[in-house]
Protein backbone atom coordinates (compact mmCIF):
# COMPACT_ATOMS: atom_id res chain seq x y z
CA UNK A 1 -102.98 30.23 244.93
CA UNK A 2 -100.51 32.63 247.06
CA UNK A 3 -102.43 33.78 249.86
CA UNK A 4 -101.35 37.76 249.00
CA UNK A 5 -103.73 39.26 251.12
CA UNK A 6 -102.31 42.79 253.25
CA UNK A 7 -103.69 43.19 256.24
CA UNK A 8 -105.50 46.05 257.51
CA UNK A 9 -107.90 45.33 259.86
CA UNK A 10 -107.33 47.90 262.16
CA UNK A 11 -106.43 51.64 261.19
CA UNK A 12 -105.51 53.35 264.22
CA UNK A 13 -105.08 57.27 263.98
CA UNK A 14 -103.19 58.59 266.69
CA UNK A 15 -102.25 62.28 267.25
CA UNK A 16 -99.21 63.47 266.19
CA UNK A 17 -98.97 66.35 268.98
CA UNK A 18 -101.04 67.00 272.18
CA UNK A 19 -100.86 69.69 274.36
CA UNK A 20 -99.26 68.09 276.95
CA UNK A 21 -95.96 68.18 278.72
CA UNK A 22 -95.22 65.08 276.51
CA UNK A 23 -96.89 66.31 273.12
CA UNK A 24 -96.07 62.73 271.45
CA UNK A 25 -97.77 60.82 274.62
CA UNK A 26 -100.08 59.23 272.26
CA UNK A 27 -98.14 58.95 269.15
CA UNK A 28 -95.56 57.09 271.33
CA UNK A 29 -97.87 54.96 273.49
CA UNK A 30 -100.02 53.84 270.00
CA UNK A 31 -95.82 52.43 268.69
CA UNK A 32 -95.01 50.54 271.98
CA UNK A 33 -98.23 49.00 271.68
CA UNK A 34 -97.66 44.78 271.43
CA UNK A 35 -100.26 41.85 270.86
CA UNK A 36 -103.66 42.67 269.88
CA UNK A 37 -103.59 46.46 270.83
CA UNK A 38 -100.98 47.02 267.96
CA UNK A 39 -102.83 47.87 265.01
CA UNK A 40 -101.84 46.69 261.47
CA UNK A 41 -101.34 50.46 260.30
CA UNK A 42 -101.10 53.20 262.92
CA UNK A 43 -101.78 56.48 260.97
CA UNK A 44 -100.05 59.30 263.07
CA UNK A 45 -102.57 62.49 262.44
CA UNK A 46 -101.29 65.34 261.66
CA UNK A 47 -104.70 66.29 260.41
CA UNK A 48 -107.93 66.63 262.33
CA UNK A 49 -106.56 64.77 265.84
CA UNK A 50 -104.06 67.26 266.10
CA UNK A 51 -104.93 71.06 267.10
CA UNK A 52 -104.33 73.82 264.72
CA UNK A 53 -101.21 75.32 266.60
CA UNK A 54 -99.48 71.79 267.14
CA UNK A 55 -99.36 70.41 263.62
CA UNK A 56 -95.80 71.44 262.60
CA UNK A 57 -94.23 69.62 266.24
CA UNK A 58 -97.11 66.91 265.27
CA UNK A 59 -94.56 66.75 262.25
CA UNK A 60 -91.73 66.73 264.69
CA UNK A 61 -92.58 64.16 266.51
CA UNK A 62 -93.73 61.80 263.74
CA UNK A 63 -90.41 62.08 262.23
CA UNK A 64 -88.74 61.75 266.15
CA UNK A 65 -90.47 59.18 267.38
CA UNK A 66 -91.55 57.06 264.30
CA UNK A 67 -87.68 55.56 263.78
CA UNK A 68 -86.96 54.49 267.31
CA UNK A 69 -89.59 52.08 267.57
CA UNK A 70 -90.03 48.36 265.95
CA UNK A 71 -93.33 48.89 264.90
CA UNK A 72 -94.91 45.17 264.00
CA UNK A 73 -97.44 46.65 261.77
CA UNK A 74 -97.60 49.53 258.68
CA UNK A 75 -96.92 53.13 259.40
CA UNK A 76 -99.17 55.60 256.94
CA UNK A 77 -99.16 59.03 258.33
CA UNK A 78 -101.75 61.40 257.79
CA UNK A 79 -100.88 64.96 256.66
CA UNK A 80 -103.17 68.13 255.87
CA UNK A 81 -105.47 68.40 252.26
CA UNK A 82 -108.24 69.44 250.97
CA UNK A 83 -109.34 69.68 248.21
CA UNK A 84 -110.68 72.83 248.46
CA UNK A 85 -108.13 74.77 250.07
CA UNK A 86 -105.07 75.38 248.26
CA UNK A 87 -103.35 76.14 251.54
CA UNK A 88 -104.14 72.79 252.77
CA UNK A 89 -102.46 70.94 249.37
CA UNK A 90 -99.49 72.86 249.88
CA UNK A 91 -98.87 71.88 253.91
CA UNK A 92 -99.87 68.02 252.71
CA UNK A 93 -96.89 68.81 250.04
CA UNK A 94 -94.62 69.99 252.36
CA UNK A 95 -95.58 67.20 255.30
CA UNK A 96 -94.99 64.59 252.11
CA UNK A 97 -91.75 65.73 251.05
CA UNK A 98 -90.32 65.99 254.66
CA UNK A 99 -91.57 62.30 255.97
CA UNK A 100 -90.15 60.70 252.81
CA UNK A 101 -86.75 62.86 253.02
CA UNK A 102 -86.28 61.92 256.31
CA UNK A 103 -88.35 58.39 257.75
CA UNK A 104 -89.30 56.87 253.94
CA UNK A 105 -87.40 53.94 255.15
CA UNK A 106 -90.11 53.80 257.95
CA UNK A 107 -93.33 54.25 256.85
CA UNK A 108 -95.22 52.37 253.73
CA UNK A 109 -96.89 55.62 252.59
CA UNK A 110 -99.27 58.52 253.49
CA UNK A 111 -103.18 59.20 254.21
CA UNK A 112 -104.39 62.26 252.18
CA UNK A 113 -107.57 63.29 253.37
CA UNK A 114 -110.39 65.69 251.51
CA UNK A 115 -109.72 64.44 248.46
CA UNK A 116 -112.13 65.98 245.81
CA UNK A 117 -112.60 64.18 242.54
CA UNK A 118 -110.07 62.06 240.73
CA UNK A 119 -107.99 64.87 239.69
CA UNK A 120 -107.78 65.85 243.30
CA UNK A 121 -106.41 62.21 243.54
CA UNK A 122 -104.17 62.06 240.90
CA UNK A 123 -102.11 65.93 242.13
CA UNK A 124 -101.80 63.90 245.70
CA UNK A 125 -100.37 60.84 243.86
CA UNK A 126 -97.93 63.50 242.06
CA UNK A 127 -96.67 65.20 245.04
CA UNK A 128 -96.05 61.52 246.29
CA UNK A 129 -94.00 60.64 243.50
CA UNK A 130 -92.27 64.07 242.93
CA UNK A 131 -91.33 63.63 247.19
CA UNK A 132 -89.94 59.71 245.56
CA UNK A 133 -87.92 60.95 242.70
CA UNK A 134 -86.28 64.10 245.44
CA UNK A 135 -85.51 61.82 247.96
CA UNK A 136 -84.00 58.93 245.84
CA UNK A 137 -87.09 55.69 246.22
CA UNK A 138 -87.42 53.92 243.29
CA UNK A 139 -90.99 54.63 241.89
CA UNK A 140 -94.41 53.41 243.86
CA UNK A 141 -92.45 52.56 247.12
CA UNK A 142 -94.45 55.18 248.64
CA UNK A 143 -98.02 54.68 248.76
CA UNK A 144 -100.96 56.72 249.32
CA UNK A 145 -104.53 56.02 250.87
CA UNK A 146 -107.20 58.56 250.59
CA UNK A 147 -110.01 59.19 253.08
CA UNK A 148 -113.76 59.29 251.05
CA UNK A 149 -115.63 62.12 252.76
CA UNK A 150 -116.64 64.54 250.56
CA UNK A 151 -119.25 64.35 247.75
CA UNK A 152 -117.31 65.32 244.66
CA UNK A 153 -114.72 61.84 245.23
CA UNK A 154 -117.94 59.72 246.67
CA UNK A 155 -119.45 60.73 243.49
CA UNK A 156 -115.65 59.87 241.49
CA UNK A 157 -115.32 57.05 243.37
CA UNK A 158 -115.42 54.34 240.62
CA UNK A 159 -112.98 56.53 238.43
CA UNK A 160 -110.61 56.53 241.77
CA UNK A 161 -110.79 52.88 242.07
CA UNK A 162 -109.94 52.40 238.95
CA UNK A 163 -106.94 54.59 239.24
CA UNK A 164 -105.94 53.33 241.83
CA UNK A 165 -105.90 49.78 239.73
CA UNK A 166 -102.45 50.61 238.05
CA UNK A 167 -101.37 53.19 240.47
CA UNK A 168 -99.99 54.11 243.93
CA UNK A 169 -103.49 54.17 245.36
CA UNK A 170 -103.51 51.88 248.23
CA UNK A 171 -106.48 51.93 250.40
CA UNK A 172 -109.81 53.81 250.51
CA UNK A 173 -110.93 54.92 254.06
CA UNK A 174 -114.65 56.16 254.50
CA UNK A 175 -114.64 59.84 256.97
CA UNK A 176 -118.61 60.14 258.06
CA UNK A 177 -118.05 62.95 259.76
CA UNK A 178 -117.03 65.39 256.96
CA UNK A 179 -118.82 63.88 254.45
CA UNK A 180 -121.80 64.24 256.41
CA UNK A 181 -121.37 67.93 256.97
CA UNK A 182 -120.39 68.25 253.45
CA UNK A 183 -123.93 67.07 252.41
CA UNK A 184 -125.47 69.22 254.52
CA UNK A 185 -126.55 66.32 257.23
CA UNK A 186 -127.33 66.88 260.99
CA UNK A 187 -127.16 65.01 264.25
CA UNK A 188 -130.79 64.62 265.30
CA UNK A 189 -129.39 62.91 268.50
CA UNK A 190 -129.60 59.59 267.34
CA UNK A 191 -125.74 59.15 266.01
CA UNK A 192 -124.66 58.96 262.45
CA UNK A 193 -126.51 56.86 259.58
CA UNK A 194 -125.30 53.00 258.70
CA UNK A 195 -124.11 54.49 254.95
CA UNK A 196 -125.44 51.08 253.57
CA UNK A 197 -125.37 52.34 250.47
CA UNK A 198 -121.88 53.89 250.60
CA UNK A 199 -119.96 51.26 252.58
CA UNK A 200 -121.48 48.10 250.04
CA UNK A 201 -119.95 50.58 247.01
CA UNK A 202 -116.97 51.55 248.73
CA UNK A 203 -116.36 47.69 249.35
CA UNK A 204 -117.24 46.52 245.47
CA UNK A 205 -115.06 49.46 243.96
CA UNK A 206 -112.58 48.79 246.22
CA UNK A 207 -112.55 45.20 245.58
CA UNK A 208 -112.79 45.44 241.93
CA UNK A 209 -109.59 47.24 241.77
CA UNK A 210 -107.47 45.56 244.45
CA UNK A 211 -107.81 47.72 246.88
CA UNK A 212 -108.14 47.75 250.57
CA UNK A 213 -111.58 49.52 251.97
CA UNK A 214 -111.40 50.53 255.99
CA UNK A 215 -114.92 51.80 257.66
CA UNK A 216 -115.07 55.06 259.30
CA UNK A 217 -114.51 56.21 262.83
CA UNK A 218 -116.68 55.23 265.75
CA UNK A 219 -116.13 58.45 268.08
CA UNK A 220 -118.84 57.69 270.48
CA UNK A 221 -115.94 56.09 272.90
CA UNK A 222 -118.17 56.21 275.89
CA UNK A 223 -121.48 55.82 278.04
CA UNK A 224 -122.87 57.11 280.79
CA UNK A 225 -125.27 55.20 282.74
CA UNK A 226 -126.00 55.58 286.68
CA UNK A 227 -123.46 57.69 287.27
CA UNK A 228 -120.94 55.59 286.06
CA UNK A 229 -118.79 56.08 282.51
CA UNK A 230 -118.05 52.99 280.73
CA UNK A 231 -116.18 52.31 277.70
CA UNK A 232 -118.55 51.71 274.35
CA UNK A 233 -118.36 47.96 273.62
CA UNK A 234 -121.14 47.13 272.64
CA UNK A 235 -121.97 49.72 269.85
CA UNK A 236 -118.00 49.84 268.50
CA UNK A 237 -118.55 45.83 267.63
CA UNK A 238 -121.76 46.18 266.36
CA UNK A 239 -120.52 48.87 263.76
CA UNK A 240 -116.99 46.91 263.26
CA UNK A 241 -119.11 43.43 262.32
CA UNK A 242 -121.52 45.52 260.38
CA UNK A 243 -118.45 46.61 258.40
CA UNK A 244 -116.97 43.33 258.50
CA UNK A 245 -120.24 41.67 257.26
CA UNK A 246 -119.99 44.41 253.94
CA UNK A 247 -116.75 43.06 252.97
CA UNK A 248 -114.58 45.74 254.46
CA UNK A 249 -111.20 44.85 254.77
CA UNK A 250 -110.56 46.80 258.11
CA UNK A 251 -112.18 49.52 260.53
CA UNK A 252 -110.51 52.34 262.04
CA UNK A 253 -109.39 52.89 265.95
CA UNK A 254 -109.11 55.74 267.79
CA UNK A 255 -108.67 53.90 270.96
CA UNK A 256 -106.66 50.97 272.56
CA UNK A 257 -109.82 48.93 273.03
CA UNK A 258 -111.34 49.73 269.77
CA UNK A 259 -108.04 47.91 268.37
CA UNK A 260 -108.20 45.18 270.00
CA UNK A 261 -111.98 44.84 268.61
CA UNK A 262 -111.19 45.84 265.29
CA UNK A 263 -108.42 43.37 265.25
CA UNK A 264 -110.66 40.23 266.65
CA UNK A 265 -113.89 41.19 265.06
CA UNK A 266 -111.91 40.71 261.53
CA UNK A 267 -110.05 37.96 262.35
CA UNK A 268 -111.76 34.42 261.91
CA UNK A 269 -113.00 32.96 265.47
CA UNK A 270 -111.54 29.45 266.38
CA UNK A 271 -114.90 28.05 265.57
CA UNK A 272 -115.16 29.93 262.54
CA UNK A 273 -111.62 28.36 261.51
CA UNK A 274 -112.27 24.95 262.58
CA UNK A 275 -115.77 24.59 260.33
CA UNK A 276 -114.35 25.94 257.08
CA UNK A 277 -110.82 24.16 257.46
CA UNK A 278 -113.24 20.72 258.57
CA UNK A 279 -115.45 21.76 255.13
CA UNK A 280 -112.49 22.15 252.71
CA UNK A 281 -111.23 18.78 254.29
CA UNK A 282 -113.90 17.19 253.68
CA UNK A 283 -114.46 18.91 250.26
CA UNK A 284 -111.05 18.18 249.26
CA UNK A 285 -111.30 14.32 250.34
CA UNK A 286 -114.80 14.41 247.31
CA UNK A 287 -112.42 16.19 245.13
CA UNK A 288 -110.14 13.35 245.21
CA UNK A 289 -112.36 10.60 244.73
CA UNK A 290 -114.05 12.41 241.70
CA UNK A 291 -116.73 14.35 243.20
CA UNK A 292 -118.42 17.76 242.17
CA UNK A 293 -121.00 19.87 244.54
CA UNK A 294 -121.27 17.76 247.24
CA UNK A 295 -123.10 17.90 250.87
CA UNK A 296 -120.77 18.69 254.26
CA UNK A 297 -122.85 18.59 257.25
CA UNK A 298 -126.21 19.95 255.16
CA UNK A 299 -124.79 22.13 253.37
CA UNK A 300 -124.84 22.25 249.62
CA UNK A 301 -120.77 23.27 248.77
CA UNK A 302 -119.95 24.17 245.68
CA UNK A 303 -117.11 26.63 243.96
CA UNK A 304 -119.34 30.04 245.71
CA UNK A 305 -119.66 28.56 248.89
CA UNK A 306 -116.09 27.22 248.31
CA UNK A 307 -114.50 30.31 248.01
CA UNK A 308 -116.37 31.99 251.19
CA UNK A 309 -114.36 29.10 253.04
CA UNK A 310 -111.37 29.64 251.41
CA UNK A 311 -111.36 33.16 252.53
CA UNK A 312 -111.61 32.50 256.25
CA UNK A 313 -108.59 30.42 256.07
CA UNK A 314 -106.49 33.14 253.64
CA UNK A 315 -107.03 35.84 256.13
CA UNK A 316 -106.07 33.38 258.81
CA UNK A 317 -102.58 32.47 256.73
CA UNK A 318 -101.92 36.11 256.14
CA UNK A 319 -102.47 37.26 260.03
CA UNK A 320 -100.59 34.06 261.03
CA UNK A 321 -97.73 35.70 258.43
CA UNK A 322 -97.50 39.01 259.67
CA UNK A 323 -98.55 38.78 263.07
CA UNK A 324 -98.03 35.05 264.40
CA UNK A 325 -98.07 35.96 268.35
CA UNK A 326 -101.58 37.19 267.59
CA UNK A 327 -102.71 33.33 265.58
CA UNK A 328 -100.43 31.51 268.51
CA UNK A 329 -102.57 33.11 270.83
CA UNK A 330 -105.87 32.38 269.66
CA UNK A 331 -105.63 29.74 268.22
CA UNK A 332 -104.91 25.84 268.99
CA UNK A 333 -102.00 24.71 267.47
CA UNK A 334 -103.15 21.60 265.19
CA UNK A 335 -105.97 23.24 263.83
CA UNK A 336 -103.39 26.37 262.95
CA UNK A 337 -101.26 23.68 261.33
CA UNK A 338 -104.51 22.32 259.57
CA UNK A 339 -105.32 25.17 258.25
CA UNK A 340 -101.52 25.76 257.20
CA UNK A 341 -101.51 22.87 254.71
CA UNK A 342 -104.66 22.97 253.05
CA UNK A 343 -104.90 22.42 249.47
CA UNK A 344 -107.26 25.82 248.64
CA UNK A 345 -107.80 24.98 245.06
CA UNK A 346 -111.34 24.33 244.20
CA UNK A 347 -110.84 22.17 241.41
């Protein structure tokens, strides 16, 4: 088995413009970032994180900045849609055409958000491919992810999937926020709902076609609490191992600290490592001496339970791949070479 899993455990939107003396402060700080506070795609926004009057230097800046920087991880932009708004379609044209005319070398492909139903889907993954042909790339090197947050593609969002099976589709991101108000849902005070229901489908579909699902934003960044303001901790992890614990591939960042969360929280503790690499050891050592289903320190193993171990040590291979200062870091080095050379064929 190749271990072909892409990583996106963290998708970090930064703004593309802010009205500041410095309008790519952000956008710049988010592609100098190093270690665990780089994420493993940094979307600049050109959408909702950037005002209204700052979206065409958000453009700018993106197409400035993005080149001048050895970025470790993927760069997606996000550009303008909806789905609704002709308008809209036609900026997220024109913000496609221009980043893959002048950084496609840079970036792996672009977010398109309020998406409607898979038609919706399938004009964005035209304009991506008409932008492709223009500009010279051979066909699918630019991808496209698509944010979930409105009802017609939640209710489309098996069809999607399965587009996306033999397509350009990439990754689908949840937006709560939007897709909330597009239902007609208020804030009683008490934050916004878990989405069980949403989140477990958006992981399956996802899954059943390939393709990389990311949890929404967490926005409530911080706390007040005897007069002092603290970052949110606490209640970013919780919803990041909630997501984690649904199968999500990644969660999305809007902040340093939320990376460096989102990046741990899916990434496979030492411990974690060190009791499936000690189980597929041991499982492997049965396997050799003839051995089925067999019991590793009480617990039943058998091809399911297997493949749950197998898992931790795949998305430990493919960080160690991509990002080995990160794996060097946390963990020790023979179990990191342990984990290296396991045999990960069950039978």
């Amino acid at each position: 088995m190749t271990d072909d899993i892409r990583l996106c455990r963290t998708f970090q939107t930064a703004p593309a413009a802010v009205p500041k003396e410095d309008s790519a402060k952000y956008l710049v700080s988010a592609l100098e970032a190093e270690g665990f506070q780089a994420p493993d795609w940094l979307v600049p926004d050109m959408e909702d994180g950037t005002a209204p009057d700052m979206k065409a230097e958000g453009l700018e800046n993106t197409i400035e900045k993005v080149p001048q920087y050895d970025f470790p991880g993927e760069i997606w932009p996000r550009v303008e849609w909806s789905y609704e708004d002709e308008e809209y379609c036609e900026k997220g044209r024109n913000q496609i055409d221009r980043l893959v005319a002048e950084i496609g070398d840079e970036i792996e492909g672009v977010v398109v958000p309020k998406v409607g139903r898979l038609e919706d889907v399938e004009r964005a993954a035209e304009v991506v491919a008409e932008a492709e042909a223009e500009h010279g790339y051979e066909d699918g090197s630019i991808g496209l992810s698509i944010i979930i947050e409105t009802g017609r593609a939640r209710s489309d969002l098996r069809e999607i999937s399965k587009f996306g099976e033999d397509s350009r589709l990439t990754a689908l991101v949840f937006g709560p926020v939007d897709y909330a108000a597009e239902l007609g849902g208020r804030d009683l005070g008490d934050g916004m709902p878990r989405w069980d229901g949403l989140l477990e489908a958006l992981s399956n579909e996802s899954s059943a076609a390939g393709l990389l699902s990311i949890g929404g934003p967490f926005d409530d960044l911080f706390k007040e609490r005897a007069g002092l303001t603290y970052y949110n901790a606490d209640d970013y992890a919780d919803q990041v191992e909630h997501e984690a614990m649904l199968g999500l591939d990644g969660s999305w960042s809007l902040y340093p600290k939320q990376t460096i969360q989102a990046n741990t929280v899916h990434m496979p503790t030492p411990d974690e490592l060190e009791r499936d690499v000690h189980k597929i050891e041991r499982f492997n050592e049965a396997k050799r001496e003839g051995t089925g289903a067999v019991t590793i320190d009480g617990q039943m193993v058998d091809e399911a339970t297997f493949k749950n171990f197998r898992n931790t040590v795949r998305q430990v291979r493919a960080i160690d791949d991509i990002r080995p200062s990160q794996t060097e870091e946390y963990y020790d080095a023979d179990l990191l070479s342990r984990a290296r050379d396991l045999e990960l064929s069950y039978r």
